[in-house]
C-alpha atoms as a PDB file:
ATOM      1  CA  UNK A   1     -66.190  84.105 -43.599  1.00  0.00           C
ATOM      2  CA  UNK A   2     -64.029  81.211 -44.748  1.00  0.00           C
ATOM      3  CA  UNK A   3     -64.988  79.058 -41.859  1.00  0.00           C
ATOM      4  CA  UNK A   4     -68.549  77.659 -42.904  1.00  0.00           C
ATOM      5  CA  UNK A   5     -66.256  76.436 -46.237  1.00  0.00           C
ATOM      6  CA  UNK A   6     -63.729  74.490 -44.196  1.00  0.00           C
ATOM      7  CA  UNK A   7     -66.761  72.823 -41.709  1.00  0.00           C
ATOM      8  CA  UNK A   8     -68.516  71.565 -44.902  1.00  0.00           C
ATOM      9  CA  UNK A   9     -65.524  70.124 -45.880  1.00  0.00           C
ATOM     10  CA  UNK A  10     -64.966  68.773 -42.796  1.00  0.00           C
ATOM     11  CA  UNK A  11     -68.546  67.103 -42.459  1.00  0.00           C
ATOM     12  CA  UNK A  12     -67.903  65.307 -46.420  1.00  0.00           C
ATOM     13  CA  UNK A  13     -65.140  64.500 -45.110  1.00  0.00           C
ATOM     14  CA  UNK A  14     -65.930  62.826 -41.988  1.00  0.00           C
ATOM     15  CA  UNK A  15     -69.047  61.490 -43.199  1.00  0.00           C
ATOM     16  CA  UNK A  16     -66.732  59.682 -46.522  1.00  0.00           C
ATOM     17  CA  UNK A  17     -64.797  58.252 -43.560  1.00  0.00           C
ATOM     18  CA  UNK A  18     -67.350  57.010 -41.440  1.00  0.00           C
ATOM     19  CA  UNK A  19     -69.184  55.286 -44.307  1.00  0.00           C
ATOM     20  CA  UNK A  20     -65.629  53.484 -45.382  1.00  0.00           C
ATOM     21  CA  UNK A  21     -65.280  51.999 -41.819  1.00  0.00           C
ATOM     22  CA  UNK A  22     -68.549  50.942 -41.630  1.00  0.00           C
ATOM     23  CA  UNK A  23     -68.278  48.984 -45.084  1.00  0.00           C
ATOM     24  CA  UNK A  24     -65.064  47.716 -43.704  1.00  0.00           C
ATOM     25  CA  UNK A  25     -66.786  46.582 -40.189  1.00  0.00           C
ATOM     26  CA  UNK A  26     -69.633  45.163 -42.744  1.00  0.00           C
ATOM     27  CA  UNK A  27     -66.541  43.556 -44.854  1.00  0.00           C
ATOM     28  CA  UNK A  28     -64.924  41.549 -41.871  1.00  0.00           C
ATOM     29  CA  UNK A  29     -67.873  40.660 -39.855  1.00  0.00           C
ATOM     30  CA  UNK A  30     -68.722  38.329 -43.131  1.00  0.00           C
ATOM     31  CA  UNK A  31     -65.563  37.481 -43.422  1.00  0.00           C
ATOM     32  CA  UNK A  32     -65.588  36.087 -39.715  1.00  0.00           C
ATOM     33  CA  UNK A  33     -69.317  34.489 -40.153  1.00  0.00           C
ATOM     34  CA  UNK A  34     -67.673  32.470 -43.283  1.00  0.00           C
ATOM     35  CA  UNK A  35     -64.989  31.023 -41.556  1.00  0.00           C
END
């Protein structure tokens, strides 16, 4: 019963990824407006 441990790390994980390219998307789409 180990594998409910590794999906739940695997979901913070992805979801800590996801957020950091969407803040980098966020990042150069302003970036791109400004100049």
């Amino acid at each position: 019963m180990r594998t409910p441990m590794l999906t739940m790390r695997g979901l913070i994980l992805l979801g800590t990824l996801m957020i950091f390219i969407i803040m980098l998307i966020k990042e150069i789409r302003q970036s791109r407006k400004y100049s």
